[in-house]
PDB file of N, CA and C in Angstrom:
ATOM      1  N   UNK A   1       0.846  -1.183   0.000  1.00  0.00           N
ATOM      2  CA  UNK A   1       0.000   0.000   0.000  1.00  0.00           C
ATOM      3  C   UNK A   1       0.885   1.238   0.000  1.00  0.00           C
ATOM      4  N   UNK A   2      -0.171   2.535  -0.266  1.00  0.00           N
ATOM      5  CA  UNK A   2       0.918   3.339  -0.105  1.00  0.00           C
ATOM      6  C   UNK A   2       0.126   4.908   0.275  1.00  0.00           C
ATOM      7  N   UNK A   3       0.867   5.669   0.793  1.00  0.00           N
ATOM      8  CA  UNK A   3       0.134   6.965   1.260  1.00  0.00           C
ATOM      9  C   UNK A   3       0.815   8.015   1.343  1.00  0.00           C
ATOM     10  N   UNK A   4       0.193   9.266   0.909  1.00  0.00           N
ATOM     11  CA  UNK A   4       0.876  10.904   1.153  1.00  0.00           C
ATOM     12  C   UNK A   4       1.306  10.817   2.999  1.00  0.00           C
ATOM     13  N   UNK A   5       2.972  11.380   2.469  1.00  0.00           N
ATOM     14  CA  UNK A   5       3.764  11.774   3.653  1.00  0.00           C
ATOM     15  C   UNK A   5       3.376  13.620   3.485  1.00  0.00           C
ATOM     16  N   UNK A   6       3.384  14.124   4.886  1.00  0.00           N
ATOM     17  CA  UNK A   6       3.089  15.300   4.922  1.00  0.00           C
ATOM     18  C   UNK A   6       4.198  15.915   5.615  1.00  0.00           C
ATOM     19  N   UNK A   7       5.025  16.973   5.418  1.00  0.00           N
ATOM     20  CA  UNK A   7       6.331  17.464   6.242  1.00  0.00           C
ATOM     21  C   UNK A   7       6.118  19.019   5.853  1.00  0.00           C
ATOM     22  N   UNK A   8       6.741  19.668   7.394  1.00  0.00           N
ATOM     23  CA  UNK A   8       6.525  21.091   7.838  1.00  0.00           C
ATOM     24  C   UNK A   8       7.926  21.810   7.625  1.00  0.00           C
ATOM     25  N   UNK A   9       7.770  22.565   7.163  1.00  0.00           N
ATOM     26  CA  UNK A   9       9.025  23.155   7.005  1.00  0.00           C
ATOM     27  C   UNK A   9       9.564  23.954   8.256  1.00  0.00           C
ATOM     28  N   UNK A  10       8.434  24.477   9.190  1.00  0.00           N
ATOM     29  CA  UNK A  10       8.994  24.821  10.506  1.00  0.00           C
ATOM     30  C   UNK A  10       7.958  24.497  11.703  1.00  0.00           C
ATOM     31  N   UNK A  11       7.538  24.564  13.066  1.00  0.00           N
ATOM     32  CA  UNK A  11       6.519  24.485  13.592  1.00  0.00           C
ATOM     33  C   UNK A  11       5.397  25.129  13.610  1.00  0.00           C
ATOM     34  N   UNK A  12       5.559  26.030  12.740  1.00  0.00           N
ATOM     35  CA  UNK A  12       3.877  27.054  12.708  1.00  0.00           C
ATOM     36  C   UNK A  12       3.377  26.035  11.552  1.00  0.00           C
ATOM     37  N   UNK A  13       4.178  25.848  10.523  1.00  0.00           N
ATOM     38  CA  UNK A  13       3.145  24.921   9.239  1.00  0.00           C
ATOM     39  C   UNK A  13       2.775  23.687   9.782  1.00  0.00           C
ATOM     40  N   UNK A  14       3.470  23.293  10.898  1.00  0.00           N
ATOM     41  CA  UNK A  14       3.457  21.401  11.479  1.00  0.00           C
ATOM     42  C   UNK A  14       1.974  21.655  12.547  1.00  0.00           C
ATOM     43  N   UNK A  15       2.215  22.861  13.412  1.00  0.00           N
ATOM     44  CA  UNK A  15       0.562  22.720  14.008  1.00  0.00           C
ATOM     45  C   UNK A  15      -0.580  23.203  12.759  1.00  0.00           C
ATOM     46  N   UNK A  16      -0.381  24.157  11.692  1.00  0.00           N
ATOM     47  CA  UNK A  16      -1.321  24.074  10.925  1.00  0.00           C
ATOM     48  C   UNK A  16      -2.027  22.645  10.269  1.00  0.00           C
ATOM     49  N   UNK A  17      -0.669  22.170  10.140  1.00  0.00           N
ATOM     50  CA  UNK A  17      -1.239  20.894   9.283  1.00  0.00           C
ATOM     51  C   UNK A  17      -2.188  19.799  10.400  1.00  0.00           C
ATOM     52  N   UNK A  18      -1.654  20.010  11.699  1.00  0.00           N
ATOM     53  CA  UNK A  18      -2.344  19.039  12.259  1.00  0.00           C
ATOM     54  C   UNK A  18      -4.107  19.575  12.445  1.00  0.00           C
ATOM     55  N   UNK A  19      -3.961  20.850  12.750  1.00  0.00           N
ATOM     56  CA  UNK A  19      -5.045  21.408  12.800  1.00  0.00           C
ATOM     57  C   UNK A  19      -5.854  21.090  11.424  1.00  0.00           C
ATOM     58  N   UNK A  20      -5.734  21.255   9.881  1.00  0.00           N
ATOM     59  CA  UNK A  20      -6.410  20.552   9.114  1.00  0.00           C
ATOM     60  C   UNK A  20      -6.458  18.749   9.567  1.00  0.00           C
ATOM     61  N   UNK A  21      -5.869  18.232   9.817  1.00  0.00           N
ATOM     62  CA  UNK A  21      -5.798  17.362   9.820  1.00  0.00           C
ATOM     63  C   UNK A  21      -7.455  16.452  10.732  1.00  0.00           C
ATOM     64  N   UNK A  22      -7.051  17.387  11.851  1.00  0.00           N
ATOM     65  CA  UNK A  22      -8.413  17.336  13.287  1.00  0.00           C
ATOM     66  C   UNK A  22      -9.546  17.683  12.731  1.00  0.00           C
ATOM     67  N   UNK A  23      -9.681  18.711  11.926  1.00  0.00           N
ATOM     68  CA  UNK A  23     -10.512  19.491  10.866  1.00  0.00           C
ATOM     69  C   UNK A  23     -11.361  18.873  10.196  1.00  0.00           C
ATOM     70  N   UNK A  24     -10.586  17.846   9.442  1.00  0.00           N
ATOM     71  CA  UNK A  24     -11.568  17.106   8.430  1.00  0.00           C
ATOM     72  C   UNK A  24     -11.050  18.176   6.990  1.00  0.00           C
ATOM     73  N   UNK A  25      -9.830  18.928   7.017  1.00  0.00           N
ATOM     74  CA  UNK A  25      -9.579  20.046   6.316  1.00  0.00           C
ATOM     75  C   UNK A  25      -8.522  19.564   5.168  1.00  0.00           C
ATOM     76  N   UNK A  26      -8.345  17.600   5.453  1.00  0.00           N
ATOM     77  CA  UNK A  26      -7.316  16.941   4.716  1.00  0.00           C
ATOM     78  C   UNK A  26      -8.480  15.517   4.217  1.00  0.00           C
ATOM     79  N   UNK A  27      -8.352  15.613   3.659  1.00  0.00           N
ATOM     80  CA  UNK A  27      -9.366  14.703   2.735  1.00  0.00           C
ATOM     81  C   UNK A  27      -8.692  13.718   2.336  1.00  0.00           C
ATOM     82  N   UNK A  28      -8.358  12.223   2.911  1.00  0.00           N
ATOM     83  CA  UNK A  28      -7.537  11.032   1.681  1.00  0.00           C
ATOM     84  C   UNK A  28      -8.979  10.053   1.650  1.00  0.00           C
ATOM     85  N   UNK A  29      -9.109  10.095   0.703  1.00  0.00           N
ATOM     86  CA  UNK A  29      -9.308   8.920  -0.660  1.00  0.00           C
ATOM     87  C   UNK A  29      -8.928   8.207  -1.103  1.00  0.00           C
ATOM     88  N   UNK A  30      -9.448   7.388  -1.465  1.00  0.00           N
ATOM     89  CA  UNK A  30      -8.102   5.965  -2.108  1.00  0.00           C
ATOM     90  C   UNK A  30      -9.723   5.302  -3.133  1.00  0.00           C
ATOM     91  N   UNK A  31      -9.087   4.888  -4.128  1.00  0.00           N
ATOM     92  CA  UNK A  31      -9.555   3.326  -4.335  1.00  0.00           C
ATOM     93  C   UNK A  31      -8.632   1.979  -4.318  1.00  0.00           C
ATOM     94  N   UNK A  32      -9.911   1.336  -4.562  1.00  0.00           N
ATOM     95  CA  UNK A  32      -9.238  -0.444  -4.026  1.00  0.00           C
ATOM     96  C   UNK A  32      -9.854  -1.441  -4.630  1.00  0.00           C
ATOM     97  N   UNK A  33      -9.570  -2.200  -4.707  1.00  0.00           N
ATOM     98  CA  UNK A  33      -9.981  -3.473  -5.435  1.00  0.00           C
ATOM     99  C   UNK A  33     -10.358  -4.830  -4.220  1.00  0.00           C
ATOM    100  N   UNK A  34     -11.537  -5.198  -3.590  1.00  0.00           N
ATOM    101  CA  UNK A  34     -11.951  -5.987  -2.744  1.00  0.00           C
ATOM    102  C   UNK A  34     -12.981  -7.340  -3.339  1.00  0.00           C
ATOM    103  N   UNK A  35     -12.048  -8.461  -2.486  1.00  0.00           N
ATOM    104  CA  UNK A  35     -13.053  -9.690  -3.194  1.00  0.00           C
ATOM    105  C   UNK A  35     -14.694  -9.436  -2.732  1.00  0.00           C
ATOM    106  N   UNK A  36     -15.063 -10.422  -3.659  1.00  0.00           N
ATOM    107  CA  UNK A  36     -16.845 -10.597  -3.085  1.00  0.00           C
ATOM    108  C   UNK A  36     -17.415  -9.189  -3.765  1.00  0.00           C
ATOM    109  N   UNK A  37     -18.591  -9.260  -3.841  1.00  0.00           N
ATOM    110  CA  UNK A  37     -19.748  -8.231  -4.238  1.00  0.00           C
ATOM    111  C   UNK A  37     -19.939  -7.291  -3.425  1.00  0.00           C
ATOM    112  N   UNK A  38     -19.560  -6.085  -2.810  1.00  0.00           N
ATOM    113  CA  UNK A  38     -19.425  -5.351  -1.828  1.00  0.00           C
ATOM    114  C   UNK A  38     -21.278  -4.509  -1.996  1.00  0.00           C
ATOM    115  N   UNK A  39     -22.027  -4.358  -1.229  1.00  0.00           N
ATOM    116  CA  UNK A  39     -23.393  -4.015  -1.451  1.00  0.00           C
ATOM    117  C   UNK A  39     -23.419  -2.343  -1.293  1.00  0.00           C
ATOM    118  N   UNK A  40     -24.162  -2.015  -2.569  1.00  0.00           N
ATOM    119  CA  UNK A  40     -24.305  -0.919  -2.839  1.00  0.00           C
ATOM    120  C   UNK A  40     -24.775   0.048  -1.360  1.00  0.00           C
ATOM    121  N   UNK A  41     -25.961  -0.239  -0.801  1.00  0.00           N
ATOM    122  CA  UNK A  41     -26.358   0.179   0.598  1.00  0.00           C
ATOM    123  C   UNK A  41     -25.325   0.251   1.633  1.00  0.00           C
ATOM    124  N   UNK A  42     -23.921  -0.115   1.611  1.00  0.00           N
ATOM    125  CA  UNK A  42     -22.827  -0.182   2.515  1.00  0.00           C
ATOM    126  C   UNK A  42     -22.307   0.902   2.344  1.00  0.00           C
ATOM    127  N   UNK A  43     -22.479   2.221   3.170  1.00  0.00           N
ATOM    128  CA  UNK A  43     -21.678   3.436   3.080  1.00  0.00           C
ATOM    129  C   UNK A  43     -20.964   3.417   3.906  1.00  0.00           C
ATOM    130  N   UNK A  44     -20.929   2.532   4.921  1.00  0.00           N
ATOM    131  CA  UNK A  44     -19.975   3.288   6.367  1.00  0.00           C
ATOM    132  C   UNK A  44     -19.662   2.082   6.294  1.00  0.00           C
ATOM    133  N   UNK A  45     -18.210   1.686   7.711  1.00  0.00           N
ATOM    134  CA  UNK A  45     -18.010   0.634   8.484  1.00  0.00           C
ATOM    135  C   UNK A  45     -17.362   1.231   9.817  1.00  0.00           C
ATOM    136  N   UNK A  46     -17.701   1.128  10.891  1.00  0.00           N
ATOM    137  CA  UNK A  46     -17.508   1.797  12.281  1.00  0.00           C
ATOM    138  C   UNK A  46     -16.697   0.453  12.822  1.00  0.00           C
ATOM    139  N   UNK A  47     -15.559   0.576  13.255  1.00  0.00           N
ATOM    140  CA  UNK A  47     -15.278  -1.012  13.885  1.00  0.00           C
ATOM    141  C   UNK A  47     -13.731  -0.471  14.586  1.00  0.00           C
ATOM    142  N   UNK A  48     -13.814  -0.871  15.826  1.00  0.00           N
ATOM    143  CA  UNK A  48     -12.182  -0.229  15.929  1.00  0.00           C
ATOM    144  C   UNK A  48     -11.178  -1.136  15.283  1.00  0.00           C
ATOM    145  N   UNK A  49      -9.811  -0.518  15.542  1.00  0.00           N
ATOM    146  CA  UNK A  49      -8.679  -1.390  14.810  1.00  0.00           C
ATOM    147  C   UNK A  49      -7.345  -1.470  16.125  1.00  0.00           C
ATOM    148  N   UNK A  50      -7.420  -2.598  16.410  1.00  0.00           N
ATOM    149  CA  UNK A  50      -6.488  -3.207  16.910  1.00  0.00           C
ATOM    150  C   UNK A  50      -5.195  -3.316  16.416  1.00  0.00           C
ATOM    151  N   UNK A  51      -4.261  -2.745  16.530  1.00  0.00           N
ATOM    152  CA  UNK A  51      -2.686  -3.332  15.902  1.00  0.00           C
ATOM    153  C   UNK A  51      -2.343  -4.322  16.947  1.00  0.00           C
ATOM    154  N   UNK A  52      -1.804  -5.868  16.432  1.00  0.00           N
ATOM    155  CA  UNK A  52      -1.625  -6.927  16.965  1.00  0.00           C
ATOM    156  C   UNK A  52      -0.075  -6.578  17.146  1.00  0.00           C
ATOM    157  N   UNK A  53       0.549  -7.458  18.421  1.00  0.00           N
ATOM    158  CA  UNK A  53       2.479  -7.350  18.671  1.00  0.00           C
ATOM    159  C   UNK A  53       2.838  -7.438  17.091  1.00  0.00           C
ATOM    160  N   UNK A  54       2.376  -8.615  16.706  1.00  0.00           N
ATOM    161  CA  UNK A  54       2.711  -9.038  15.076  1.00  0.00           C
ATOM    162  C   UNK A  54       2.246  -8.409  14.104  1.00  0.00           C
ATOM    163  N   UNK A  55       2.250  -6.923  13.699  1.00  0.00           N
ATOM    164  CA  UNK A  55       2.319  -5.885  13.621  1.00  0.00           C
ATOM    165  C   UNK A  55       0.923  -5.915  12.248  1.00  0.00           C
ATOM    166  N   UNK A  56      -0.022  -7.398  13.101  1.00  0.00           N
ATOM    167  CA  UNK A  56      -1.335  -7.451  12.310  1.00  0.00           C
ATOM    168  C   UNK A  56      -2.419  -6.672  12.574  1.00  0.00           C
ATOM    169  N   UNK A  57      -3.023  -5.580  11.867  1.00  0.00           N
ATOM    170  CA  UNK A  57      -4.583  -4.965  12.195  1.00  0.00           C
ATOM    171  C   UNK A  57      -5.714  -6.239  12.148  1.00  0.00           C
ATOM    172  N   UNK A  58      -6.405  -6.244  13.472  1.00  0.00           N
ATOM    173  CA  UNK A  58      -7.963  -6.669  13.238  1.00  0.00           C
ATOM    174  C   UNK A  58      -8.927  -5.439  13.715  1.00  0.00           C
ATOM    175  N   UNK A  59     -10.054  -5.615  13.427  1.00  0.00           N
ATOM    176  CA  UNK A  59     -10.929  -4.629  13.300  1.00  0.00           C
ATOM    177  C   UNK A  59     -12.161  -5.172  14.403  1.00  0.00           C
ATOM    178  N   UNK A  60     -13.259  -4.375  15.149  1.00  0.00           N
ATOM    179  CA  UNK A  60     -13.915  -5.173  15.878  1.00  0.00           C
ATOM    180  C   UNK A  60     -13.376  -5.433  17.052  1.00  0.00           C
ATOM    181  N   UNK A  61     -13.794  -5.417  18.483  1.00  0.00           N
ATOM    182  CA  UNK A  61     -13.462  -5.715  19.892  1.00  0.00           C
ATOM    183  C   UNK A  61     -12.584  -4.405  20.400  1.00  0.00           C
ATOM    184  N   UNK A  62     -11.737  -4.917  21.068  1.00  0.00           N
ATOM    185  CA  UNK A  62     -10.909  -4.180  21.281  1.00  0.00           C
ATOM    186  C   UNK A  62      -9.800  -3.076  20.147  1.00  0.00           C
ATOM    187  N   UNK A  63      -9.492  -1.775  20.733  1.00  0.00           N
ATOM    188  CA  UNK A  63      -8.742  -0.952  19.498  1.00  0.00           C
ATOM    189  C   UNK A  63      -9.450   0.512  19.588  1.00  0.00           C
ATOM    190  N   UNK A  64      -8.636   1.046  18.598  1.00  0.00           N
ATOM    191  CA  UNK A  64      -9.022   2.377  18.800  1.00  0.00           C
ATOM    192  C   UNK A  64     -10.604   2.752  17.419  1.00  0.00           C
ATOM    193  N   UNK A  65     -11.169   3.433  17.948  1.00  0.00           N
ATOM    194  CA  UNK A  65     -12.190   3.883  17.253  1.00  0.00           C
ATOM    195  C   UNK A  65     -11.929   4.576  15.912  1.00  0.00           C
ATOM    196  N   UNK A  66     -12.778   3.697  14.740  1.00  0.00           N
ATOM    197  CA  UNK A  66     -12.310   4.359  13.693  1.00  0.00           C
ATOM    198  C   UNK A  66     -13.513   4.245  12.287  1.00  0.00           C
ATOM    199  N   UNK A  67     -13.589   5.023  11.509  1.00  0.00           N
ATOM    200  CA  UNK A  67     -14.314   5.089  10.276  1.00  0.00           C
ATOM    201  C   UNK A  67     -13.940   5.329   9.483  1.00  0.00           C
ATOM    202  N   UNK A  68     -14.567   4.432   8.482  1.00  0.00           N
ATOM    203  CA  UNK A  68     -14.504   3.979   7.362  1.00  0.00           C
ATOM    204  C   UNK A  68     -15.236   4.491   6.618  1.00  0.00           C
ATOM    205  N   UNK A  69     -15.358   5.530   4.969  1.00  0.00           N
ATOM    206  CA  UNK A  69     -16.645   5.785   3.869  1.00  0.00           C
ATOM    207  C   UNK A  69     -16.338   5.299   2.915  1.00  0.00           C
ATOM    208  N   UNK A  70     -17.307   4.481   2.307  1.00  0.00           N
ATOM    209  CA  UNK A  70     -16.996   3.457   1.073  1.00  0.00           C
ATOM    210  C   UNK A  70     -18.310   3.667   0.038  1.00  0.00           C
ATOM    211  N   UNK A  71     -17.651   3.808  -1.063  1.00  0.00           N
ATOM    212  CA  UNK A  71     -19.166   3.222  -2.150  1.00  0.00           C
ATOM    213  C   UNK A  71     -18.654   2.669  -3.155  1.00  0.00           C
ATOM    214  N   UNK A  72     -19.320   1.026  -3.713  1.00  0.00           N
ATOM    215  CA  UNK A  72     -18.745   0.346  -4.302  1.00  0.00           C
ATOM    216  C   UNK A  72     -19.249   1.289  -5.549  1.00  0.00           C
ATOM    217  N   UNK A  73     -18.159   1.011  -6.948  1.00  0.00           N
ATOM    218  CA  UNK A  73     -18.619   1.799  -7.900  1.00  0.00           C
ATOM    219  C   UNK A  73     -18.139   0.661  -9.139  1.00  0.00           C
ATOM    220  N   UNK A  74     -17.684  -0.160  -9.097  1.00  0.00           N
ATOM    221  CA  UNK A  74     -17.967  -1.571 -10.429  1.00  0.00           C
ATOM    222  C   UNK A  74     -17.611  -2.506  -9.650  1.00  0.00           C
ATOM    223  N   UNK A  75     -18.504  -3.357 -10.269  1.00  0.00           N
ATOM    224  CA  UNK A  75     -18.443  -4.921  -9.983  1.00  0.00           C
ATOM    225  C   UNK A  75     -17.619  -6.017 -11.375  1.00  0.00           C
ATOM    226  N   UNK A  76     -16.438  -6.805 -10.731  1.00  0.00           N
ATOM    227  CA  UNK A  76     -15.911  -7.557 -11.423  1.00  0.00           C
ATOM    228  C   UNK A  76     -16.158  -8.473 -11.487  1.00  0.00           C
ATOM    229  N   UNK A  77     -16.313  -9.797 -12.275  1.00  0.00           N
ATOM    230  CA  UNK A  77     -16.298 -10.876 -12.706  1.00  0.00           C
ATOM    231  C   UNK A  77     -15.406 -11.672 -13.584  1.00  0.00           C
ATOM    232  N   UNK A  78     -14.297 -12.256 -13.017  1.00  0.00           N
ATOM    233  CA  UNK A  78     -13.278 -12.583 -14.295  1.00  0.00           C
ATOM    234  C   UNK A  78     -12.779 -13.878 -13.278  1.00  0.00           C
ATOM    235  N   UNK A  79     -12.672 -14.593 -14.192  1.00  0.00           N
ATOM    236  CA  UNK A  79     -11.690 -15.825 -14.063  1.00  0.00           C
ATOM    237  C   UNK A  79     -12.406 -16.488 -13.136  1.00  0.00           C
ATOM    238  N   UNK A  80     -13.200 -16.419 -12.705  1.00  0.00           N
ATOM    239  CA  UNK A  80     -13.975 -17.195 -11.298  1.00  0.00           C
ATOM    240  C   UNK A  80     -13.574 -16.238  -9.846  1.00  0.00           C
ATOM    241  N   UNK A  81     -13.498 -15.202 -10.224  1.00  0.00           N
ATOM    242  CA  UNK A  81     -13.429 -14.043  -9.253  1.00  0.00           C
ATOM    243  C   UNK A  81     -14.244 -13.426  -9.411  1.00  0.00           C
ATOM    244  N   UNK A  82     -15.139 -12.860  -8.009  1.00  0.00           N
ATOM    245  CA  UNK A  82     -15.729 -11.757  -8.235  1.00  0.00           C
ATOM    246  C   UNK A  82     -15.222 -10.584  -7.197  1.00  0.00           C
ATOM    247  N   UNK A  83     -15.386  -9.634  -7.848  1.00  0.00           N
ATOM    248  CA  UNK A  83     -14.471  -8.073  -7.731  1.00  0.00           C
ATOM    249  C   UNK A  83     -15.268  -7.272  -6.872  1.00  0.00           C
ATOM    250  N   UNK A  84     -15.210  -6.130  -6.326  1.00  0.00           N
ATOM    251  CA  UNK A  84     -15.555  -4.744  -6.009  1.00  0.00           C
ATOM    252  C   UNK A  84     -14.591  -3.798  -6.578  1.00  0.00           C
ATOM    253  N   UNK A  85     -14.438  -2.747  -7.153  1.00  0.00           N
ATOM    254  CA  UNK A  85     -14.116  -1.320  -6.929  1.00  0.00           C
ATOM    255  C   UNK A  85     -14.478  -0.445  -6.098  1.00  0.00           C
ATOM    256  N   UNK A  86     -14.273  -0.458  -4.997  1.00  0.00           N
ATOM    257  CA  UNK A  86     -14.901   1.082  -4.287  1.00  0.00           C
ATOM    258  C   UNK A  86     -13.684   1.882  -4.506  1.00  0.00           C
ATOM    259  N   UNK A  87     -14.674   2.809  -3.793  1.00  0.00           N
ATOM    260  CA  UNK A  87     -14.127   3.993  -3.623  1.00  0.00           C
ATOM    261  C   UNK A  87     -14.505   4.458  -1.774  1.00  0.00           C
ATOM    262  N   UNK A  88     -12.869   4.900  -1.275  1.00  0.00           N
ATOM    263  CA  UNK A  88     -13.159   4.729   0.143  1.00  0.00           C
ATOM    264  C   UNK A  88     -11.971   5.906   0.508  1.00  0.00           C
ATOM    265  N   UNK A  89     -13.181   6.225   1.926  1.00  0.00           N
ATOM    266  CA  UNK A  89     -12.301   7.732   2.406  1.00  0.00           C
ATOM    267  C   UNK A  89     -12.058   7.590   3.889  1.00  0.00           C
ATOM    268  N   UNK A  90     -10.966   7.737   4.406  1.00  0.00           N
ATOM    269  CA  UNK A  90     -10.982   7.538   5.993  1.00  0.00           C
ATOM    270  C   UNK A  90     -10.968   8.157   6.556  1.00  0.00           C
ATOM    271  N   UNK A  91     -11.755   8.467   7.749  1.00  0.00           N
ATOM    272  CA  UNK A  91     -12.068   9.233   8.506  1.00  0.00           C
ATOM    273  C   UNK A  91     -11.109   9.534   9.625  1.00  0.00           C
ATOM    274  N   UNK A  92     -10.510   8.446  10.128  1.00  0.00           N
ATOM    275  CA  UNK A  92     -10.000   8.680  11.369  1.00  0.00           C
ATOM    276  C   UNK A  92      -8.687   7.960  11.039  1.00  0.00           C
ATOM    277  N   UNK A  93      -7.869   7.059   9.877  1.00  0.00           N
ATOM    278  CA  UNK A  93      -6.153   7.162   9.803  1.00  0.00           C
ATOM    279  C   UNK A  93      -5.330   6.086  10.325  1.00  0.00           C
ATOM    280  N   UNK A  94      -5.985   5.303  11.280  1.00  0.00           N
ATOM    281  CA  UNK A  94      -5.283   4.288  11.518  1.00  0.00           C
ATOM    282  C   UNK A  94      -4.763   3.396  10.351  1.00  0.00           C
ATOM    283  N   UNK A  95      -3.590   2.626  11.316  1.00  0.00           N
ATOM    284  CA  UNK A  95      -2.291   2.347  10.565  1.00  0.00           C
ATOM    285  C   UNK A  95      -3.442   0.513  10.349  1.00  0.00           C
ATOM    286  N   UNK A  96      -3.479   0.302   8.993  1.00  0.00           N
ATOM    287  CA  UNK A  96      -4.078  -0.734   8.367  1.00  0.00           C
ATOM    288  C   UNK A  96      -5.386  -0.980   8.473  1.00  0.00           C
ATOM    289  N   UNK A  97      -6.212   0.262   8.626  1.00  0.00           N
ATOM    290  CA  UNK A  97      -7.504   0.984   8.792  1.00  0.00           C
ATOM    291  C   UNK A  97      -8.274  -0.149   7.561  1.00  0.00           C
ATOM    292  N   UNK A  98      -8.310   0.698   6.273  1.00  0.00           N
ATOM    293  CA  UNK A  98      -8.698   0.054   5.403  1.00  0.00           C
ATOM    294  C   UNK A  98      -8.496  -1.646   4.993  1.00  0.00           C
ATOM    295  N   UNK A  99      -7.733  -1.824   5.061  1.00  0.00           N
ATOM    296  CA  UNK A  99      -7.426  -3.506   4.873  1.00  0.00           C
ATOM    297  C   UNK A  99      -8.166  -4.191   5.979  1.00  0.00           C
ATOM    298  N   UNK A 100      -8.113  -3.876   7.058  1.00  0.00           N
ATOM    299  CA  UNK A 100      -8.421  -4.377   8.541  1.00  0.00           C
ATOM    300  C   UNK A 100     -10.364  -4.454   8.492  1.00  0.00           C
ATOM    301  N   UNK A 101     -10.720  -3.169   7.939  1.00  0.00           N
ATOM    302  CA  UNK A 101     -12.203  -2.703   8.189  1.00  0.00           C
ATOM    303  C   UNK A 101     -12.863  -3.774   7.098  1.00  0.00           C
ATOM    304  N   UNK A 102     -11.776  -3.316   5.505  1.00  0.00           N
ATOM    305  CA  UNK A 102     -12.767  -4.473   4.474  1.00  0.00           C
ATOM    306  C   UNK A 102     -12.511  -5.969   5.262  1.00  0.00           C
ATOM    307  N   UNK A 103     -11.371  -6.562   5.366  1.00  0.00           N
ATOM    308  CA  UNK A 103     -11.834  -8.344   6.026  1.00  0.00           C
ATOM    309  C   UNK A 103     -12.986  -7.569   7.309  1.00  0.00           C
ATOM    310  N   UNK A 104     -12.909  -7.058   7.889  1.00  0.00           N
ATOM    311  CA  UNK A 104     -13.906  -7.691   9.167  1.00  0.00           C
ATOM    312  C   UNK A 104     -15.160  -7.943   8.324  1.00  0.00           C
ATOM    313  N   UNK A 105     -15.312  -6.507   7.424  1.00  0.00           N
ATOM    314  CA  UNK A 105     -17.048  -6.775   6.655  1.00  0.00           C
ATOM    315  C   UNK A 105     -16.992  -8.305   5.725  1.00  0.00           C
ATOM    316  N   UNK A 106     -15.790  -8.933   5.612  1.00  0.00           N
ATOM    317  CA  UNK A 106     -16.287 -10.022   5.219  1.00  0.00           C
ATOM    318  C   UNK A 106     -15.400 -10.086   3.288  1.00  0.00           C
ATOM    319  N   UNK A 107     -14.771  -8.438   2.903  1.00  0.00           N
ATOM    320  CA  UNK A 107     -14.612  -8.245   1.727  1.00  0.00           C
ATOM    321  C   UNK A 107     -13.082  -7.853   1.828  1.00  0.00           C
ATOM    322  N   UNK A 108     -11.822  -8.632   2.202  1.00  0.00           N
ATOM    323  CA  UNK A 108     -11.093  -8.626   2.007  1.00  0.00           C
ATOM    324  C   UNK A 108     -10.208  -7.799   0.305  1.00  0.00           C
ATOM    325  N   UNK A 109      -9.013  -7.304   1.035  1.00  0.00           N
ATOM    326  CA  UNK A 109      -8.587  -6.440  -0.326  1.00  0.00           C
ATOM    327  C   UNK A 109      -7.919  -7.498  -1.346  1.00  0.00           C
ATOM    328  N   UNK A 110      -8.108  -7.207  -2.502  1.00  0.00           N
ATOM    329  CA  UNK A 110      -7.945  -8.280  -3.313  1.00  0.00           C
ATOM    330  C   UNK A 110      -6.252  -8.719  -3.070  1.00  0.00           C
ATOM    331  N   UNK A 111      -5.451  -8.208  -2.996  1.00  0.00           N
ATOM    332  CA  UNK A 111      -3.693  -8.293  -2.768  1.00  0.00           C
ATOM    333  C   UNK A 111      -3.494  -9.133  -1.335  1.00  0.00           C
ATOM    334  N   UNK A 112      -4.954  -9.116  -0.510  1.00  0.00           N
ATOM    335  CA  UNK A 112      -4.667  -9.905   0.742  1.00  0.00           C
ATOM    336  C   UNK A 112      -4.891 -11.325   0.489  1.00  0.00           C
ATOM    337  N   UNK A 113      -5.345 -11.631  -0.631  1.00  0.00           N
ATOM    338  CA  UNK A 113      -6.279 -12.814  -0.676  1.00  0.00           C
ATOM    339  C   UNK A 113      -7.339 -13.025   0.084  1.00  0.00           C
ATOM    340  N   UNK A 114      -7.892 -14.230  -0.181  1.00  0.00           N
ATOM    341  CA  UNK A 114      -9.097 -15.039   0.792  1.00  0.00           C
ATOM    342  C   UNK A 114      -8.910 -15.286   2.074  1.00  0.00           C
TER     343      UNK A 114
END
């Protein structure tokens, strides 16, 4: 995976940025490619994320509180696979947020496998 690094050139731009950041004033987006038929009616996923010693995210129980905005936007079918495309925005940043949130719903990212 991969994600925008953000760097301050002195401490007035480093609390600005965090301040967008708290804001909702930094917007990341991503798309992704997830097995299974992801259902159109699925906009959210609320589930905390646990980082395991073994530096694995699970989602659900214990962890810090976090959200997920998703809308699937094509459905694949190839080879005896079936696909999602969403399109997904995170709310709150945790470290394996997205990967962690799609398996709990059941729709693993396609690069994780089954």
């Amino acid at each position: 995976s991969s994600g925008l690094i953000l760097a301050a050139k002195n401490y007035e731009a480093y609390l600005d940025l965090q301040l967008q950041l708290v804001s909702g004033g930094i917007v990341r987006d991503y798309a992704i490619l997830v097995h299974g038929w992801v259902a159109h009616s699925l906009l959210e996923v609320g589930a905390s994320v646990y980082l395991r010693v073994d530096e694995q995210a699970e989602s659900g129980g214990r962890g810090k509180a976090s959200v997920t905005e998703l809308r699937a936007r094509r459905y694949i079918c190839k080879l005896g696979l079936s696909l999602t495309l969403a399109e997904v925005r995170i709310k709150t940043g945790r470290r394996h947020q997205i990967r962690s949130h799609f398996s709990y719903i059941g729709h693993p990212v396609a690069r994780d496998g089954m």
